[in-house]
Every structure is written in structure tokens, then in C-alpha cells.
C-alpha atoms as a PDB file:
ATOM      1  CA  UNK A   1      45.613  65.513  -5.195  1.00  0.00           C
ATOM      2  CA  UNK A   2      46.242  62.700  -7.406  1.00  0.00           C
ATOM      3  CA  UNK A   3      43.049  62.529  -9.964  1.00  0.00           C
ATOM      4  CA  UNK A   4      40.643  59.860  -9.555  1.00  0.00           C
ATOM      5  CA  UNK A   5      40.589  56.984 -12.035  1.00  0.00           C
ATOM      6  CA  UNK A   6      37.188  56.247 -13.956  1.00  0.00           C
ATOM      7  CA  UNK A   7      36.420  52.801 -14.574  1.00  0.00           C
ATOM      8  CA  UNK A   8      33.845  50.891 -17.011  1.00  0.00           C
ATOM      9  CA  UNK A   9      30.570  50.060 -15.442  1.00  0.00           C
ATOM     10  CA  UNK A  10      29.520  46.080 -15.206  1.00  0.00           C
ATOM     11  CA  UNK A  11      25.580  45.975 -15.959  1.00  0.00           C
ATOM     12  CA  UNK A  12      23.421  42.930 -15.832  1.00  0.00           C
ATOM     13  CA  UNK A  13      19.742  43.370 -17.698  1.00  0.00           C
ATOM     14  CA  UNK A  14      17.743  40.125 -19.446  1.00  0.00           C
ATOM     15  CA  UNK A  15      15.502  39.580 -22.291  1.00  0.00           C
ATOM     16  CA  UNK A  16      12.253  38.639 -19.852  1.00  0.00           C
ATOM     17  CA  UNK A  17      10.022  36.614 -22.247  1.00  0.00           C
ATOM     18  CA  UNK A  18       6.433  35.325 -20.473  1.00  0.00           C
ATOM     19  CA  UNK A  19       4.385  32.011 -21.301  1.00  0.00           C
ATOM     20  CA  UNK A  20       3.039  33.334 -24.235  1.00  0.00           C
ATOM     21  CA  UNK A  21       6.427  34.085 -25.683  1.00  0.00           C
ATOM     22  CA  UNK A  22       6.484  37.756 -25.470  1.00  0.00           C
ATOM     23  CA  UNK A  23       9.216  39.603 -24.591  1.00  0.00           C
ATOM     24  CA  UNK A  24       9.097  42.955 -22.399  1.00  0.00           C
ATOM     25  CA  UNK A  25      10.860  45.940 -23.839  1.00  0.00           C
ATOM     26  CA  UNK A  26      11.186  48.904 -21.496  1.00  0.00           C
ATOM     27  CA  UNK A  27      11.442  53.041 -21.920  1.00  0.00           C
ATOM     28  CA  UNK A  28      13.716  54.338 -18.818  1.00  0.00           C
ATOM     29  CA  UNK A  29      14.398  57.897 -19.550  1.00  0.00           C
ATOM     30  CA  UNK A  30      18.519  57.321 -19.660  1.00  0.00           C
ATOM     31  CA  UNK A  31      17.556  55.760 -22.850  1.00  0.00           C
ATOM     32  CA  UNK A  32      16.109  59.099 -24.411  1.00  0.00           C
ATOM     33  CA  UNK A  33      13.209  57.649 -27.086  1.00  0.00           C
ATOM     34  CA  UNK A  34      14.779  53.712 -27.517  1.00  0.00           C
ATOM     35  CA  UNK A  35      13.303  50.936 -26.273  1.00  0.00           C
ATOM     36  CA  UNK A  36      15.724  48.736 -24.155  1.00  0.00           C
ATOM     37  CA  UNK A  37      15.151  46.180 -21.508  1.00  0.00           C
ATOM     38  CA  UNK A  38      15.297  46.473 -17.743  1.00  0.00           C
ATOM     39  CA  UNK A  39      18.733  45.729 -15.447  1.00  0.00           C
ATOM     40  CA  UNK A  40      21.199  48.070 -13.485  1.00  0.00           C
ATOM     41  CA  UNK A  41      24.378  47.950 -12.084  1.00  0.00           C
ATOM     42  CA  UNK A  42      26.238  45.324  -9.880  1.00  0.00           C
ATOM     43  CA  UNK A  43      26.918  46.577  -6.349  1.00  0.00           C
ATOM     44  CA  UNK A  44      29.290  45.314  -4.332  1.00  0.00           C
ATOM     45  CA  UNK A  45      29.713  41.809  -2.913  1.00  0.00           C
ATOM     46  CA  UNK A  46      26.842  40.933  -5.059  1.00  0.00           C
ATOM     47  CA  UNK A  47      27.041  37.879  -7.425  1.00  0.00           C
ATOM     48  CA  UNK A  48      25.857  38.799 -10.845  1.00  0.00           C
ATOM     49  CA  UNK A  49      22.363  36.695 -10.595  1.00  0.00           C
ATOM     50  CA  UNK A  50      21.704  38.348  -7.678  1.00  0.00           C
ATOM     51  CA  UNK A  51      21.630  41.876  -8.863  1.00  0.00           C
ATOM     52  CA  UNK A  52      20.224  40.559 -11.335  1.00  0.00           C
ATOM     53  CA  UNK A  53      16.701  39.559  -9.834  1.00  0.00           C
ATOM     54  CA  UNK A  54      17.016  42.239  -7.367  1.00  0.00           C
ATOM     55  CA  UNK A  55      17.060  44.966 -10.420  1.00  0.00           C
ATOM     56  CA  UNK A  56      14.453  43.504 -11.568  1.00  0.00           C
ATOM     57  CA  UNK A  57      12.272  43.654  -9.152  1.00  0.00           C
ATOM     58  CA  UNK A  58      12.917  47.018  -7.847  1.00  0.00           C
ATOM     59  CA  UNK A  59      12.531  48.244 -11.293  1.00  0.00           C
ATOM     60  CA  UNK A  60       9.499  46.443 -12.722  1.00  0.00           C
ATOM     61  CA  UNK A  61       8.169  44.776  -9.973  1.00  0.00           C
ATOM     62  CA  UNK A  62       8.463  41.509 -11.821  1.00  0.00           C
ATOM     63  CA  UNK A  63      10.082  37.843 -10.406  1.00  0.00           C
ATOM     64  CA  UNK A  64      12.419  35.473 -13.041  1.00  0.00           C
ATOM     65  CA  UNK A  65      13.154  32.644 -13.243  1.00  0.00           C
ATOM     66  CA  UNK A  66      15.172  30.465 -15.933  1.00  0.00           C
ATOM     67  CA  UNK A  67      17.834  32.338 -16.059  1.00  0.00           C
ATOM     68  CA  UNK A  68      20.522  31.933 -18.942  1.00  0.00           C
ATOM     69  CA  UNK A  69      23.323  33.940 -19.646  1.00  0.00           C
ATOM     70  CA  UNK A  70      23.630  35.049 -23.182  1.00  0.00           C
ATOM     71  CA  UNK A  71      26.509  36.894 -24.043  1.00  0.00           C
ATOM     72  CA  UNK A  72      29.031  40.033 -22.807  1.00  0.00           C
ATOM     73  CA  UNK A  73      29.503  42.970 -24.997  1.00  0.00           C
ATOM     74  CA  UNK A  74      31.037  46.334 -24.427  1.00  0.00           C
ATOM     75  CA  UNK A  75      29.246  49.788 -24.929  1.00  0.00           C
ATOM     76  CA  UNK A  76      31.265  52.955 -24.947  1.00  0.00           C
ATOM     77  CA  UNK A  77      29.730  55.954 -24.747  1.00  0.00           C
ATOM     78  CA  UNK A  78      26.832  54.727 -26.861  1.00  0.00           C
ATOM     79  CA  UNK A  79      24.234  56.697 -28.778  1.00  0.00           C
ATOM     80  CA  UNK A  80      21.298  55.670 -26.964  1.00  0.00           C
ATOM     81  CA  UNK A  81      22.417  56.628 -23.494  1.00  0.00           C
ATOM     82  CA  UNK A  82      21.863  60.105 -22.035  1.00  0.00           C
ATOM     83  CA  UNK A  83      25.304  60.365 -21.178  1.00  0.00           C
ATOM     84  CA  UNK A  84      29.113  59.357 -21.403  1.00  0.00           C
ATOM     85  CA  UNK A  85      29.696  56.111 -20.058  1.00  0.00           C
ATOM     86  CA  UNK A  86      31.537  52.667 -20.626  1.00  0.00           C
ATOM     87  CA  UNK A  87      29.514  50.017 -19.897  1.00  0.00           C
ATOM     88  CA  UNK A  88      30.760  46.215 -19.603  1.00  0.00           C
ATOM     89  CA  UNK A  89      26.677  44.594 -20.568  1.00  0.00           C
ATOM     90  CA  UNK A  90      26.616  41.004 -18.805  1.00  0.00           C
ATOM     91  CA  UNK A  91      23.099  39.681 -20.700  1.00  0.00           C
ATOM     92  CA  UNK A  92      20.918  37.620 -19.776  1.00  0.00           C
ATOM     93  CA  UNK A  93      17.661  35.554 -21.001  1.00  0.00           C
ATOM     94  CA  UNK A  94      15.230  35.034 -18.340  1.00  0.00           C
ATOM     95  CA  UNK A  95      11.365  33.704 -18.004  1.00  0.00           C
ATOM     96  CA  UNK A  96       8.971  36.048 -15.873  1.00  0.00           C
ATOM     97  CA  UNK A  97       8.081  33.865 -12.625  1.00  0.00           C
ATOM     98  CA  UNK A  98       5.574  36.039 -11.411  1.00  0.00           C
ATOM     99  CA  UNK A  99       5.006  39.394 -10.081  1.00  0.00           C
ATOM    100  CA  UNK A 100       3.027  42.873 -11.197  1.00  0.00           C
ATOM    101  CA  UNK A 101       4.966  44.975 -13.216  1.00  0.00           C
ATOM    102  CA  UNK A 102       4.682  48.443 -12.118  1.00  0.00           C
ATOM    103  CA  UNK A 103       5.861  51.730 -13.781  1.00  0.00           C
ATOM    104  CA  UNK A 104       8.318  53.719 -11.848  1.00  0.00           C
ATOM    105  CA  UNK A 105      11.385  56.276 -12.350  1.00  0.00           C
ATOM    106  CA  UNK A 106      13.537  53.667 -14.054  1.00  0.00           C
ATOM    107  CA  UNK A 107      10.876  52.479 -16.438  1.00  0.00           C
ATOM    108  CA  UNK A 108       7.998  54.639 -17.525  1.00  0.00           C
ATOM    109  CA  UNK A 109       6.711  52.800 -20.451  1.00  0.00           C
ATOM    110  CA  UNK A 110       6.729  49.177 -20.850  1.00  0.00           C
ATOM    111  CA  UNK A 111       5.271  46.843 -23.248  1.00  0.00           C
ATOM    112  CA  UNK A 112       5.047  42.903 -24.389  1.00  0.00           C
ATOM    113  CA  UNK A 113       5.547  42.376 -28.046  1.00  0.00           C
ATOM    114  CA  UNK A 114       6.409  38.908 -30.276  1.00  0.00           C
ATOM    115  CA  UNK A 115       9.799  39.737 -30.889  1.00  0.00           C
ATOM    116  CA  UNK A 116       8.738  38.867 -34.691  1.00  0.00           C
ATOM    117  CA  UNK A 117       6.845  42.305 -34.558  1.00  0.00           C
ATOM    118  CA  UNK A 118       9.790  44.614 -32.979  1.00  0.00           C
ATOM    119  CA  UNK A 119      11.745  45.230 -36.276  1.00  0.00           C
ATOM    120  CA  UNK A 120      10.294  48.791 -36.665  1.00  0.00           C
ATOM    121  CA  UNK A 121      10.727  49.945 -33.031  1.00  0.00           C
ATOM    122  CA  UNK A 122      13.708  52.024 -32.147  1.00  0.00           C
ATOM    123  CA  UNK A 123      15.754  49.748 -30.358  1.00  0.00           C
ATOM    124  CA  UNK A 124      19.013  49.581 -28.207  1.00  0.00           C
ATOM    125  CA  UNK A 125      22.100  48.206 -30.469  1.00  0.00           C
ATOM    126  CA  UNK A 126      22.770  46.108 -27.244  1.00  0.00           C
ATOM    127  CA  UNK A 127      19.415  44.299 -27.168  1.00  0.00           C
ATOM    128  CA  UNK A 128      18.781  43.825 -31.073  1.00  0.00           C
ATOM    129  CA  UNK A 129      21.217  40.659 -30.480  1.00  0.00           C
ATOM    130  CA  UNK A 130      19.402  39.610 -27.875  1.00  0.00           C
ATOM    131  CA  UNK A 131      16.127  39.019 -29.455  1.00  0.00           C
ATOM    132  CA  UNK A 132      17.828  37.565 -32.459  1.00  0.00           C
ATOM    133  CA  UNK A 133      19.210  34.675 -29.918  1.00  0.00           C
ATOM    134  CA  UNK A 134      15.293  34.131 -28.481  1.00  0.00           C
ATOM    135  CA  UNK A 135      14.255  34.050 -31.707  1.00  0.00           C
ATOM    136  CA  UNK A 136      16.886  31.712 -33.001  1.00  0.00           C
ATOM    137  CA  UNK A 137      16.060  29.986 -29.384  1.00  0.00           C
ATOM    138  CA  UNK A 138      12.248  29.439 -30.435  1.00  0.00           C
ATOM    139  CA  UNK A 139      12.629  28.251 -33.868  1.00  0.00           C
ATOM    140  CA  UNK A 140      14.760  25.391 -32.324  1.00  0.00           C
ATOM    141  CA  UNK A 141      12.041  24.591 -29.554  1.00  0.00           C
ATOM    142  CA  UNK A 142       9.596  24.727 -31.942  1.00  0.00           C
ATOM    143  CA  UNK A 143      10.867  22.176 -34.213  1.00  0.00           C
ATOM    144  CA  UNK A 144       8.843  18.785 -35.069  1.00  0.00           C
ATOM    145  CA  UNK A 145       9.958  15.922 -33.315  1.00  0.00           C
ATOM    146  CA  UNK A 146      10.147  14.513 -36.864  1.00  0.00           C
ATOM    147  CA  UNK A 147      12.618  16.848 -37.364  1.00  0.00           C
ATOM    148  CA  UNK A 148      14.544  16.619 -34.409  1.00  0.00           C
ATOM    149  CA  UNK A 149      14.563  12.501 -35.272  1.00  0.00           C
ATOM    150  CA  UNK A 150      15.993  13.435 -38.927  1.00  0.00           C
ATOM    151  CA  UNK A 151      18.020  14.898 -37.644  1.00  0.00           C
ATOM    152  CA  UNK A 152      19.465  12.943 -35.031  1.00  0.00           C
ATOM    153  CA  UNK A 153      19.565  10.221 -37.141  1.00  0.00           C
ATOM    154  CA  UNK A 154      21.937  12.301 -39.559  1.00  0.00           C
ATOM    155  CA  UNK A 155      23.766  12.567 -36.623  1.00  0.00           C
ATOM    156  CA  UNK A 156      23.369   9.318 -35.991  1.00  0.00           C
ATOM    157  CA  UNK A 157      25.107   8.016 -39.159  1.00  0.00           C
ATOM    158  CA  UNK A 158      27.722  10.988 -39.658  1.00  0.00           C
ATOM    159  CA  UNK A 159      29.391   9.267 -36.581  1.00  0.00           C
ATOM    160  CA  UNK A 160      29.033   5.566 -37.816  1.00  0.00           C
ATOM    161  CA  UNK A 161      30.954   6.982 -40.678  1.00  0.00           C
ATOM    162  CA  UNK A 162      33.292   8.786 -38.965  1.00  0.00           C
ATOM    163  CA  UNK A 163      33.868   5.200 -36.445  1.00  0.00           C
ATOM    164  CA  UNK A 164      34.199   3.521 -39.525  1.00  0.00           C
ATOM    165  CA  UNK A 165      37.147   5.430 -41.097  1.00  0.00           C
ATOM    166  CA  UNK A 166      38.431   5.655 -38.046  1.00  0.00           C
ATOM    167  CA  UNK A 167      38.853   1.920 -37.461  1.00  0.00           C
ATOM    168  CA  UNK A 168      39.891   1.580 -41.414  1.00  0.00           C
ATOM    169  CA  UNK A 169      42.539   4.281 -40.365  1.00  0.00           C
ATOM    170  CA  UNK A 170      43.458   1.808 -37.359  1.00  0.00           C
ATOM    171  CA  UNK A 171      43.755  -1.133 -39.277  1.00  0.00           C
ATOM    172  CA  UNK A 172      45.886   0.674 -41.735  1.00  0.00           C
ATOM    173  CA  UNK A 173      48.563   1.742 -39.764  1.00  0.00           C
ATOM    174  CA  UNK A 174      48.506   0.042 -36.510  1.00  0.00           C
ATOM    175  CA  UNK A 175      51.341  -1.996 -37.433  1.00  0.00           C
ATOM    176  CA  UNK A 176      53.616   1.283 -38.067  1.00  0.00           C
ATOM    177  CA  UNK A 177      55.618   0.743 -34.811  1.00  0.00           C
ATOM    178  CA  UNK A 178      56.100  -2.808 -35.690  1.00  0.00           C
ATOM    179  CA  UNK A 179      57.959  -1.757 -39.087  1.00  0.00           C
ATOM    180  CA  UNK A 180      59.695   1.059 -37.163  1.00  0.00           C
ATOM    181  CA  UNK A 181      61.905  -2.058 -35.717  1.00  0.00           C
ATOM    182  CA  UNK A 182      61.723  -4.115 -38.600  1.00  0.00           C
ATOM    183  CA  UNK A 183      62.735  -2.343 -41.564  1.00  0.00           C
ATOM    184  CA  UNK A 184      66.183  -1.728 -39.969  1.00  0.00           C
ATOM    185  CA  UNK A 185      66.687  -5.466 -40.585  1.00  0.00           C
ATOM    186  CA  UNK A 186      65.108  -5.356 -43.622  1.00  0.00           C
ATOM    187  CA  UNK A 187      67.756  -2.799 -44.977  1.00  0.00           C
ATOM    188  CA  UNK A 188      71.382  -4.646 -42.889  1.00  0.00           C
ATOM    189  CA  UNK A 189      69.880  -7.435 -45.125  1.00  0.00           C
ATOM    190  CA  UNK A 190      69.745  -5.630 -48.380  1.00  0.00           C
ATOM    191  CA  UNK A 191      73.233  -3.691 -48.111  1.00  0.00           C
ATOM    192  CA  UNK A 192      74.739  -7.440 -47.102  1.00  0.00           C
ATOM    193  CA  UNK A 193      74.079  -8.464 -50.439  1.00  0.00           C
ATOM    194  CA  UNK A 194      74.663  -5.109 -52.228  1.00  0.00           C
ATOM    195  CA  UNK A 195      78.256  -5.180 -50.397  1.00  0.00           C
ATOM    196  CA  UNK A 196      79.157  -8.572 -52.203  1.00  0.00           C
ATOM    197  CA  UNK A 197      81.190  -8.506 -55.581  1.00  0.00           C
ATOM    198  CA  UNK A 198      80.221 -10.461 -58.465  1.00  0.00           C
ATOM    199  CA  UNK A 199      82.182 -13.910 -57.405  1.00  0.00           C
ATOM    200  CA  UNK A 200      80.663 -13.585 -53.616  1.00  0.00           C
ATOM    201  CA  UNK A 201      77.159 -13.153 -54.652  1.00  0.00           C
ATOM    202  CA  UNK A 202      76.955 -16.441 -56.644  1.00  0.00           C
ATOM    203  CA  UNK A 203      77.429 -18.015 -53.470  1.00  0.00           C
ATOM    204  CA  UNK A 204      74.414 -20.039 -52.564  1.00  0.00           C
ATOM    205  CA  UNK A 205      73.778 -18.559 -49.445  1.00  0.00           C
ATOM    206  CA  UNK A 206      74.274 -14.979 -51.085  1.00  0.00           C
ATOM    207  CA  UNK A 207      71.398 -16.467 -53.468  1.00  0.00           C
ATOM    208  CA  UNK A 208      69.219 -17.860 -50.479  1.00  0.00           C
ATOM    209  CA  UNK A 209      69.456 -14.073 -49.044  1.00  0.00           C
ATOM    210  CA  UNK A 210      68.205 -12.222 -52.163  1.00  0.00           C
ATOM    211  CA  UNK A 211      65.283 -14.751 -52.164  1.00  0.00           C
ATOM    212  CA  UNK A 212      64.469 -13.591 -48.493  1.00  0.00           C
ATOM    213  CA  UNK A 213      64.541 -10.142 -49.560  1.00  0.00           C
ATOM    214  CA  UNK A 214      62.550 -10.380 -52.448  1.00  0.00           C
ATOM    215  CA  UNK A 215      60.036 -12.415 -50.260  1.00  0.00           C
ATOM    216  CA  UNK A 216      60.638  -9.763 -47.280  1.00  0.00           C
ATOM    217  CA  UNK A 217      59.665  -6.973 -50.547  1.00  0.00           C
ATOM    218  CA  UNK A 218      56.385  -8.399 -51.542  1.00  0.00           C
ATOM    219  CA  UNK A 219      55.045  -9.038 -47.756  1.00  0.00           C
ATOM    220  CA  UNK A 220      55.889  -5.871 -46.962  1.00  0.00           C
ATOM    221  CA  UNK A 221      54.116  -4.369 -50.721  1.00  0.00           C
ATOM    222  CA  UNK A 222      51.285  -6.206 -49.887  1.00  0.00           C
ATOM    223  CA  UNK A 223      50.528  -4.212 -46.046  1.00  0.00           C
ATOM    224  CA  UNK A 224      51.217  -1.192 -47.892  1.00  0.00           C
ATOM    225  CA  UNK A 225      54.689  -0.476 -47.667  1.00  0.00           C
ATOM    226  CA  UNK A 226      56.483   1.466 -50.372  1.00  0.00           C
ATOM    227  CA  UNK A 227      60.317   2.706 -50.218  1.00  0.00           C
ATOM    228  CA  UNK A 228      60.624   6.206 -51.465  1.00  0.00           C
ATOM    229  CA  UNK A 229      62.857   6.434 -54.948  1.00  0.00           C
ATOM    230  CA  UNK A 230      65.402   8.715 -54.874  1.00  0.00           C
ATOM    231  CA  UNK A 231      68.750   8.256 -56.921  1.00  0.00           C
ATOM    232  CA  UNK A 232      68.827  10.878 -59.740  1.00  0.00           C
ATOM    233  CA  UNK A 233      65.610  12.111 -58.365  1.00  0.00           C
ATOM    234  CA  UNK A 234      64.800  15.658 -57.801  1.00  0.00           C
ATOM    235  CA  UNK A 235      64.913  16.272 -54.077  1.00  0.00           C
ATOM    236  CA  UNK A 236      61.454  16.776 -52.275  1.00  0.00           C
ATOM    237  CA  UNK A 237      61.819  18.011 -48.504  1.00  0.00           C
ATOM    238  CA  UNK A 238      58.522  15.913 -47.735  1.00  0.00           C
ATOM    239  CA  UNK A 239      59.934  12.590 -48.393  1.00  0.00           C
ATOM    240  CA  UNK A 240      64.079  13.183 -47.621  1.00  0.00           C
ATOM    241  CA  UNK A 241      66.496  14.403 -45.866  1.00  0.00           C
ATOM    242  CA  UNK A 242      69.859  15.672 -47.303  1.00  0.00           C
ATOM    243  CA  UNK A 243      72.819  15.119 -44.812  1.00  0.00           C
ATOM    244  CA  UNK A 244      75.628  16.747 -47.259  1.00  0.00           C
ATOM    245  CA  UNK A 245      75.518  18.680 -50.154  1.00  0.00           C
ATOM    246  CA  UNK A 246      74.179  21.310 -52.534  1.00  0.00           C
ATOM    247  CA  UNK A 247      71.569  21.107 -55.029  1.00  0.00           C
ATOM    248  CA  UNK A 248      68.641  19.323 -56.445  1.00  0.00           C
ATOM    249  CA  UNK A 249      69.203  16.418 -57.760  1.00  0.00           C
ATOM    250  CA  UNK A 250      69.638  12.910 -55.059  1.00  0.00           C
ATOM    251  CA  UNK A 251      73.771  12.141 -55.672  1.00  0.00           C
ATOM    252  CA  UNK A 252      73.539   9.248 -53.258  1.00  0.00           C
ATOM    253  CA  UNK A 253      71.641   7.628 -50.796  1.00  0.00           C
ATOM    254  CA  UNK A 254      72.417   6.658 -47.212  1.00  0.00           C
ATOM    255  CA  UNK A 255      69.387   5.254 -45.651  1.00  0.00           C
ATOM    256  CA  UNK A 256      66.495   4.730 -47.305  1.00  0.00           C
ATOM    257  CA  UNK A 257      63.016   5.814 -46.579  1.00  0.00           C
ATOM    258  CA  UNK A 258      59.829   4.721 -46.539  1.00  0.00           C
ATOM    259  CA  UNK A 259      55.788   5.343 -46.793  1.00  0.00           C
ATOM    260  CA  UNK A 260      52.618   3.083 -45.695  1.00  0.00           C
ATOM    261  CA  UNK A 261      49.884   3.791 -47.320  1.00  0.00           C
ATOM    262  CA  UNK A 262      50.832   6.704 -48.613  1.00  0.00           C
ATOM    263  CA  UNK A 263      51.971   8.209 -44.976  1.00  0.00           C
ATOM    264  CA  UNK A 264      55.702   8.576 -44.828  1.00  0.00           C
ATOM    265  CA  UNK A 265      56.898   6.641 -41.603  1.00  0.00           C
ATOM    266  CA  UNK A 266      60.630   6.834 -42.650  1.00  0.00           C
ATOM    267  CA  UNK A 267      62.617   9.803 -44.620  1.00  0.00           C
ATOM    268  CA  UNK A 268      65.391   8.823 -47.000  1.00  0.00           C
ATOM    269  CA  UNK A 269      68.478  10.505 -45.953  1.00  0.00           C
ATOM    270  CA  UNK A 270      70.493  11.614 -49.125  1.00  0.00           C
ATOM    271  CA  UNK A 271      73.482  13.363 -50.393  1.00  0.00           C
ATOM    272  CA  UNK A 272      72.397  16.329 -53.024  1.00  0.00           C
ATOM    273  CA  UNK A 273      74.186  17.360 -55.712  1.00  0.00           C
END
């Protein structure tokens, strides 16, 4: 016969605290001598909550409410258990709602401790995170409300700082799809005039164009925008592009490129050499 496969085991148990803060540690004798908390296994069809107030009841006698789910964590074949299993731990932090808790087979010592006190009791690996989280959990509740308004007001300002840059950030380069379309006409201007030969660009008009470029320049200077040198300049792969050749040093450029504000919106394509 083909052998039977072994899977892990999904437990549910919770860290039951009452209204004075306690929490209730358990001794079941699967645990040999550590002190764990109550819970059991998920049976079939059965929604994880659901076994979860039902093993608690049938093992302590004891009714929860407030229930929060705290973390998942994996035990295989751990130390404290009497034998070898896998267990998949679904945990849990829950209030007691009421109830008398009663001794039985699956729990014959219990007690309620401040979980400030439980540092020198022999404890499950898998609870030891629990009670850090209540205690972590009380410290917070039990914060001033003149802390809690400290610190919401840090809060508070953290974000008008962060609105603040991120409007400056706006305002700084909201215009960058604008000067996607413009700068093309910006440089058909420039090579125009750089295309003329010494008689052709005493021309008036050839005049009247390099004083629309050099006006064109300093609006453009003035929201931020900076063209990238790059003629006899090493080549740097964050501000160019090199469409033909070997080496680096910029030969020649073909387009050139641009920043705003320091942001490059536009890389210079170049010929190395």
C-alpha cells in the first residue's frame, strides 16, 4: 500500500489577558514542565475563530472576547513538546469575557501573572513573543494623552513638510512637458544660425535670430533650465548618449541635452572618440 503522507498541524491558542491586565499561562502535560497558553487544533470545516473559542472553553472553561490575531510561526518538532510534531501556530490575543476556569486533562495548572513578572518562568519559545507584543500593546495604551498629542502633532507637521516640498517639487517641474515640445524649436533655431557662413550671418535677420536665442537662453536659465556641456568632455552615461563611436572623450554632438533643476529631462546624444 502506498504510505500515508504526514502533514503539519494548524493550531490556534491566544494570550487571554483579564481586566486587571494579567495574562493566563497554562501547564498541559504535552508541554512536559513549560508554561504555555491554552488552544488546540482546527477541525474540519471550522473557521479559525471558531476553534478558537471552542478550545477554549472546553479546555479552561473560560469565554473571550476581543479577539486579535497576532502573528503565524512554525514549530518543528520543538523542545517543549512531548513528541515529534510540525505545528503551523495561528496566535492570537484575546480578553477573557467571562466564564470559570476549571482544571482538566489539557490543563492541570494554571495561573494569572503581570507579564512584567514572567521572565524567570520556563516558558514556550512560541509564547515568549507573544507577551512581548501585550506588553509592547500596554505601554502604547498606557501612554499620556499629552503624549499621544506630541506626538500627533509631530505627525502633524512631518506631513506639512512633506506637502510643502511636495508642492515646491510641483512648481519646479510642472512645466517639464511644456519644454519637452519647446526646446525642439529652441534647438531648429540655434543650428539655423550655426548653419550660416560668415557673409550670411551679418544679415540682419540672421542678427534679429541670435537676439531671439539669446533672449530664448536667459528665459529659459531663469526657470531652471541648463543644457548639458559636452564637446571635449569626458563622457558620463547619466547625462548622454553616444550614437557612434569608441571612447571617452565627446568627438561631436548631435542633439543636445538638457537638465531642470538639476533633473535631466533631455540626454545629449554624442559621437565618442
Amino acid at each position: 500500500m502506498e504510505e500515508l503522507k504526514r502533514h503539519p498541524e494548524v493550531v490556534v491558542g491566544p494570550l487571554i489577558y483579564n481586566d486587571k491586565g494579567e495574562i493566563l499561562l497554562i501547564k498541559n502535560p504535552k508541554f512536559k514542565d513549560f508554561w504555555t497558553i491554552p488552544g488546540g487544533h482546527i477541525e474540519l470545516d471550522e473557521l479559525a475563530e471558531e476553534a478558537l473559542k471552542r478550545e477554549i472553553l472546553e479546555e479552561t472553561g473560560l469565554e473571550i472576547k476581543n479577539i486579535e490575531p497576532i502573528s503565524f510561526s512554525e514549530g518543528i518538532n520543538p523542545e517543549f513538546f512531548y513528541k515529534k510534531k510540525h505545528f503551523i501556530f495561528l496566535s492570537y490575543l484575546a480578553e477573557m469575557a467571562g466564564g470559570e476556569i476549571k482544571p482538566g486533562e489539557e490543563m492541570t495548572e494554571y495561573l494569572w501573572a503581570a507579564p512584567e513578572k514572567v521572565s524567570e518562568l520556563k516558558i514556550t519559545d512560541s509564547v515568549k513573543p507573544l507577551i512581548e507584543y501585550y506588553l509592547e500593546k500596554k505601554k502604547n495604551n498606557n501612554e499620556t494623552w499629552e503624549h499621544k498629542y506630541l506626538r500627533a502633532l509631530a505627525d502633524y507637521q512631518n506631513l506639512l513638510k512633506a506637502t510643502a516640498k511636495d508642492r515646491e517639487d510641483f512648481v519646479k517641474y510642472a512645466f517639464e512637458d511644456f519644454l519637452q515640445d519647446i526646446l525642439p524649436v529652441y534647438d531648429h533655431l540655434k543650428m539655423s544660425v550655426a548653419s550660416l557662413n560668415e557673409e550670411e550671418s551679418k544679415n540682419p535677420w540672421a542678427v534679429g535670430v541670435r537676439h531671439v536665442l539669446k533672449q530664448f537662453k536667459d528665459v529659459l536659465e531663469t526657470r531652471g533650465v541648463e543644457e548639458i556641456k559636452t564637446l571635449g568632455e569626458k563622457f558620463d552615461h547619466n547625462l548622454m548618449e553616444a550614437i557612434d563611436g569608441q571612447g571617452e572623450t565627446v568627438k561631436q554632438e548631435i542633439m543636445p541635452g538638457y537638465k531642470l533643476n538639476g533633473k535631466v529631462i533631455r540626454h545629449a546624444k554624442v559621437i565618442v572618440e
